[in-house]
PDB file of N, CA and C in Angstrom:
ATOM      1  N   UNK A   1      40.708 237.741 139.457  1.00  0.00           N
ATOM      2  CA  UNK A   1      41.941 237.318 138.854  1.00  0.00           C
ATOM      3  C   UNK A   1      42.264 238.147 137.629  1.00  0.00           C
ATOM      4  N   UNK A   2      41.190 238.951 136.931  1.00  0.00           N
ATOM      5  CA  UNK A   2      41.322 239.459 135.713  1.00  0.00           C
ATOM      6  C   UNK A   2      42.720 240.193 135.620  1.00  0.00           C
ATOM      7  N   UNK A   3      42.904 241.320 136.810  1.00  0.00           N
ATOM      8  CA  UNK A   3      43.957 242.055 136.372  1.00  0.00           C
ATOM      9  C   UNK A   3      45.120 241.450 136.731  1.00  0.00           C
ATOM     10  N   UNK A   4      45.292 240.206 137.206  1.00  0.00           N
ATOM     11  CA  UNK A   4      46.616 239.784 137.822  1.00  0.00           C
ATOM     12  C   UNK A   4      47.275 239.058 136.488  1.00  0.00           C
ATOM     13  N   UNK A   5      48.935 239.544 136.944  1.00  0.00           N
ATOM     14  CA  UNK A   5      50.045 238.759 135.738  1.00  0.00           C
ATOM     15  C   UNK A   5      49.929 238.977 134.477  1.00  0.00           C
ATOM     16  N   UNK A   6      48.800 239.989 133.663  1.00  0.00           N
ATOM     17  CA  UNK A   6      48.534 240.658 132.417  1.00  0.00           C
ATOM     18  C   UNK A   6      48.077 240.110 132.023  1.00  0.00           C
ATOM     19  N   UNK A   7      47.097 238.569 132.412  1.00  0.00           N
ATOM     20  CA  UNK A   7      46.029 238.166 131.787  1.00  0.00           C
ATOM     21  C   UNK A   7      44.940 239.301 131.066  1.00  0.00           C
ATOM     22  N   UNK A   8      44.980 240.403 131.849  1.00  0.00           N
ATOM     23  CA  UNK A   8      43.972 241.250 131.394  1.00  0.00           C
ATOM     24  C   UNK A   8      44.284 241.827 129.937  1.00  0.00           C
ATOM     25  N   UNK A   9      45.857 242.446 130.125  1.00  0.00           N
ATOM     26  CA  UNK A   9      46.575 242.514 129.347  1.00  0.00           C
ATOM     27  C   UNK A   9      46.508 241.962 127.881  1.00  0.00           C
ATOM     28  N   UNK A  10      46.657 240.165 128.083  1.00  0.00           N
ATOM     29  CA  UNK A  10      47.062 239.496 127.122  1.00  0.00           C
ATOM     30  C   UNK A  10      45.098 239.402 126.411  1.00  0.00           C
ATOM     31  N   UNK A  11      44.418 239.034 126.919  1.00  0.00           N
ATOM     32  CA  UNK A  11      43.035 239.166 126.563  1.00  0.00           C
ATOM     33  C   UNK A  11      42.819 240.358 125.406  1.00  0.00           C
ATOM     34  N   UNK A  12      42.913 241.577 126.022  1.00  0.00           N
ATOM     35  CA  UNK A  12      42.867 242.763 125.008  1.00  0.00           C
ATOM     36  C   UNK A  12      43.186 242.546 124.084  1.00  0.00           C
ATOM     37  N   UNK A  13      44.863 241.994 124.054  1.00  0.00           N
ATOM     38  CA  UNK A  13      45.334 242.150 122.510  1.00  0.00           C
ATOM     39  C   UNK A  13      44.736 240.993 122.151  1.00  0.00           C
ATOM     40  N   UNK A  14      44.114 239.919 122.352  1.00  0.00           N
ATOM     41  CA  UNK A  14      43.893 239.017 121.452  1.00  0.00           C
ATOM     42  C   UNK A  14      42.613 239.225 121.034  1.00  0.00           C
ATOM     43  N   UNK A  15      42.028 240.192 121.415  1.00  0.00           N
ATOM     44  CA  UNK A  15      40.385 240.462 121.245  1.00  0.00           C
ATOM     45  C   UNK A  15      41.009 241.489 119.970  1.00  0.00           C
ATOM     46  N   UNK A  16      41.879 242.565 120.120  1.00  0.00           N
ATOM     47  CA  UNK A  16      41.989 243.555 119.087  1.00  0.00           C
ATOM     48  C   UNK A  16      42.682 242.791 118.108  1.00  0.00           C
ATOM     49  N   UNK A  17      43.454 241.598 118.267  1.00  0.00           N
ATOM     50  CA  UNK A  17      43.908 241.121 117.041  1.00  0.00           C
ATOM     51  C   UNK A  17      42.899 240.022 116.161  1.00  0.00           C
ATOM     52  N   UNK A  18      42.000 239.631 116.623  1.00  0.00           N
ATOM     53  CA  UNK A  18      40.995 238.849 116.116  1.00  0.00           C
ATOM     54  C   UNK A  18      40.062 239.886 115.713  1.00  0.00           C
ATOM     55  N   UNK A  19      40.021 240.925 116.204  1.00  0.00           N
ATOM     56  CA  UNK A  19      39.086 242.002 115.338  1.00  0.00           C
ATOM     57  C   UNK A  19      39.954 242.593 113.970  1.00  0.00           C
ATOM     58  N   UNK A  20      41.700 242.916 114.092  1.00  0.00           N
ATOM     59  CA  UNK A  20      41.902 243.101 113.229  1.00  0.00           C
ATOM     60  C   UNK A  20      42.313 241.901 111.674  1.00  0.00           C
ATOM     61  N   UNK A  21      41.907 240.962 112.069  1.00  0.00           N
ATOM     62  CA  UNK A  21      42.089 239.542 111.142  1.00  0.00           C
ATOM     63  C   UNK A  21      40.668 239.199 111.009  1.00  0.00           C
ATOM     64  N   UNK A  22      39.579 239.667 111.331  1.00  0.00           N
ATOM     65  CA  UNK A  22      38.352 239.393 111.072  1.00  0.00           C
ATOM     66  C   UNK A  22      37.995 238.341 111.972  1.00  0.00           C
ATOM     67  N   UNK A  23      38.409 237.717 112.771  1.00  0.00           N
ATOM     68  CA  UNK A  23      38.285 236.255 113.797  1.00  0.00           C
ATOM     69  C   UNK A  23      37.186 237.284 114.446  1.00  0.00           C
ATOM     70  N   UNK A  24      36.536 235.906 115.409  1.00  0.00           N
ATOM     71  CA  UNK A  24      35.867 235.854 116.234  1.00  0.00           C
ATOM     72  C   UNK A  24      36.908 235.539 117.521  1.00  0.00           C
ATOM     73  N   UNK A  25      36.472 236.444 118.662  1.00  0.00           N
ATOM     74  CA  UNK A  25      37.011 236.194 119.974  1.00  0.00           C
ATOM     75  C   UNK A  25      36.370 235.183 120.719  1.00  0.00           C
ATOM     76  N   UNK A  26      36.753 234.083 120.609  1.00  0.00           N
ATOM     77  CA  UNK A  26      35.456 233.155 121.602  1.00  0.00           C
ATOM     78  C   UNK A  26      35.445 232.855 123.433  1.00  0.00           C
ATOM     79  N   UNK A  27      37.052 233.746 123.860  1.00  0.00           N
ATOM     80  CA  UNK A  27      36.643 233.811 125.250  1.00  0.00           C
ATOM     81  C   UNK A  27      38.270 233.262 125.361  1.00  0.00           C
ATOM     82  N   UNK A  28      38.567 233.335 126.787  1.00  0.00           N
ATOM     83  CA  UNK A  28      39.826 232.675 127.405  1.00  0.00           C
ATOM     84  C   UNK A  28      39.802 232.131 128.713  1.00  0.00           C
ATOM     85  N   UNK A  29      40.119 231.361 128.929  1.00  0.00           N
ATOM     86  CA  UNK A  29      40.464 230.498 130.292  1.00  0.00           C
ATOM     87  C   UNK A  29      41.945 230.871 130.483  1.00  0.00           C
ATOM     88  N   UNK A  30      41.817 231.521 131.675  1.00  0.00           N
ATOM     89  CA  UNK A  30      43.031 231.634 132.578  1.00  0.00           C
ATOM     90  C   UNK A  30      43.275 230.695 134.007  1.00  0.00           C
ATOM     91  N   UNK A  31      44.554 230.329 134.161  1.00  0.00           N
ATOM     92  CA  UNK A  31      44.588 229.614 135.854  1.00  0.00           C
ATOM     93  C   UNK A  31      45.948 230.404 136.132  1.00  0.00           C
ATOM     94  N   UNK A  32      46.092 230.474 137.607  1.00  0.00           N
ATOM     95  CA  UNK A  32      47.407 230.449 138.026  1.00  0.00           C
ATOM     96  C   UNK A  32      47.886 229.304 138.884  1.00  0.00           C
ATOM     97  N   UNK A  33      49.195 229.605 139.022  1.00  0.00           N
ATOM     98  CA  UNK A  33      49.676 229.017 140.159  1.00  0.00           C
ATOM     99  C   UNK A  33      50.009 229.402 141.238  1.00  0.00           C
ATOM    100  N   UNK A  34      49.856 228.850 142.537  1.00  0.00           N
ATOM    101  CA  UNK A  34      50.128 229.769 143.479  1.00  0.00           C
ATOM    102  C   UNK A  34      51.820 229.781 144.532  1.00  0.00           C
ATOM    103  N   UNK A  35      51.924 228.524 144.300  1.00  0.00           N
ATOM    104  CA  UNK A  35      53.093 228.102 144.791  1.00  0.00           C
ATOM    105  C   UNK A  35      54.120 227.054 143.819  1.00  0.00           C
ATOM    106  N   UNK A  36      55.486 227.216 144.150  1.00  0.00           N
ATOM    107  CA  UNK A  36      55.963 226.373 143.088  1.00  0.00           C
ATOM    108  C   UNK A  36      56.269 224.857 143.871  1.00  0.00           C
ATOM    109  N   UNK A  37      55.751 224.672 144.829  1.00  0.00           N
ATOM    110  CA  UNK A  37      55.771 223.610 145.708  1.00  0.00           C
ATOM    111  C   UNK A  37      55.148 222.521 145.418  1.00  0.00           C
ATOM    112  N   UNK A  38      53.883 222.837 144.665  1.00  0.00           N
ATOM    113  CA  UNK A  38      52.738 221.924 144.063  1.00  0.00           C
ATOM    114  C   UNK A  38      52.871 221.848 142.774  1.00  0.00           C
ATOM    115  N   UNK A  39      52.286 221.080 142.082  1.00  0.00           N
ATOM    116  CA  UNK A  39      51.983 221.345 140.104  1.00  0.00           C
ATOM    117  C   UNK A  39      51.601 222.075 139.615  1.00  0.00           C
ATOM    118  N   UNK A  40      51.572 223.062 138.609  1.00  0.00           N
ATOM    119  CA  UNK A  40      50.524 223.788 137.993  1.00  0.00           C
ATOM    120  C   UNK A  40      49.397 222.994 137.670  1.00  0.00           C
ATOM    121  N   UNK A  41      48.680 221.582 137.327  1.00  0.00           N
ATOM    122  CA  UNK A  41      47.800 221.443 136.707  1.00  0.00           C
ATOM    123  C   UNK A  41      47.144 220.292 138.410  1.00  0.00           C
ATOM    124  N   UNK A  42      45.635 220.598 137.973  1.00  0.00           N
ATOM    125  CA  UNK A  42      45.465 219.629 139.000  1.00  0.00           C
ATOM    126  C   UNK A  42      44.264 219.273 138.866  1.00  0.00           C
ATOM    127  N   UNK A  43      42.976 218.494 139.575  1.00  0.00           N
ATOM    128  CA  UNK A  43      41.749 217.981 138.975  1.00  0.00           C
ATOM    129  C   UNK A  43      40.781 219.222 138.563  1.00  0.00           C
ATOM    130  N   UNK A  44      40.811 220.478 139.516  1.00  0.00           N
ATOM    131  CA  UNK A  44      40.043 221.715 139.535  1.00  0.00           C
ATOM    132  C   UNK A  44      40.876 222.197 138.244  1.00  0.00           C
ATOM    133  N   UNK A  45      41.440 222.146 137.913  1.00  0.00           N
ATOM    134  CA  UNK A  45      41.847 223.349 136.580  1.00  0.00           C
ATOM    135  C   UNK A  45      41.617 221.955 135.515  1.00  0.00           C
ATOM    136  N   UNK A  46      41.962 220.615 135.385  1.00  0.00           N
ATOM    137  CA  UNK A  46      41.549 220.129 134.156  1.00  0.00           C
ATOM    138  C   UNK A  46      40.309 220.040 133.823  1.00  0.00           C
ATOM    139  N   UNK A  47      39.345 219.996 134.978  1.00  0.00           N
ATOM    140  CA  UNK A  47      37.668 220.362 134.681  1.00  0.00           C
ATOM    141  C   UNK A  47      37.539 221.820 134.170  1.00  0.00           C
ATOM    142  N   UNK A  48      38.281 222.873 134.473  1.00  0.00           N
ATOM    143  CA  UNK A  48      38.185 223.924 134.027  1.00  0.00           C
ATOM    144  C   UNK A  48      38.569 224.005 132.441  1.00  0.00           C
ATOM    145  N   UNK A  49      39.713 223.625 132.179  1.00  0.00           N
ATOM    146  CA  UNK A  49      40.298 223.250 131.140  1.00  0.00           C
ATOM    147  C   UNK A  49      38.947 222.625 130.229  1.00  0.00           C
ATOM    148  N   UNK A  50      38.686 221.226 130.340  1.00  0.00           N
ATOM    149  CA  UNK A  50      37.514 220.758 129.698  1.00  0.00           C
ATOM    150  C   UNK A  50      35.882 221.088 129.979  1.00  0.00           C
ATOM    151  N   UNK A  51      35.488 222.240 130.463  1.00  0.00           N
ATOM    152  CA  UNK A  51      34.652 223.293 130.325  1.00  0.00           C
ATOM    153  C   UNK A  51      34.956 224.227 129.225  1.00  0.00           C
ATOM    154  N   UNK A  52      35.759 224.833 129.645  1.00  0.00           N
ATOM    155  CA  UNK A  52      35.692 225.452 128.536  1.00  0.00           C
ATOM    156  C   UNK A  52      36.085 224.848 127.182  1.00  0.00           C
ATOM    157  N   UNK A  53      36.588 223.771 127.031  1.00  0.00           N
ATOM    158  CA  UNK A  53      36.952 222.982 125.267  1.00  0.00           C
ATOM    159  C   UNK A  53      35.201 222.655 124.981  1.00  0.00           C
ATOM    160  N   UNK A  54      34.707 222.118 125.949  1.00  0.00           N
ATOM    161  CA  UNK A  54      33.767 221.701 125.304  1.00  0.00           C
ATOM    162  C   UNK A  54      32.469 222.856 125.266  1.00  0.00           C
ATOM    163  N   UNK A  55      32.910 223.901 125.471  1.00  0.00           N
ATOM    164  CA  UNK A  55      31.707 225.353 125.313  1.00  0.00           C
ATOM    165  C   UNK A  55      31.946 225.617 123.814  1.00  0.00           C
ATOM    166  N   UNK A  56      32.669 224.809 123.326  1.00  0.00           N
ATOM    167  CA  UNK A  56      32.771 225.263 121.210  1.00  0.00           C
ATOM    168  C   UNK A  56      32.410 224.423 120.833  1.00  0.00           C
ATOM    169  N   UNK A  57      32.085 223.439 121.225  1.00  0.00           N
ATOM    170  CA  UNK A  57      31.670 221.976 120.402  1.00  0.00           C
ATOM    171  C   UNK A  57      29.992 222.271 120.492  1.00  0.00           C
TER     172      UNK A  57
END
């Protein structure tokens, strides 16, 4: 999924802008959607969602 829709894209700059503000990059969760027929959010992406919230705690 990395290079699809400029997730890859958007990652970079937020890694080079947290390097240039002194931040720490702590990672990103991406989902897509595949159809506009269904929801974007659904039980598999809110477990994803709360995996990764709770990898900082």
């Amino acid at each position: 999924m990395w290079g699809e829709k400029g997730a890859d894209l958007y990652e970079e700059m937020m890694k080079r802008y947290c390097k240039h503000c002194g931040l720490t990059y702590a990672g990103m969760l991406a989902e897509r959607q595949r159809n506009l027929k269904e929801p974007f959010m659904n039980e598999a992406k809110e477990g994803h969602a709360r995996g990764f919230a709770k990898s900082f705690l």
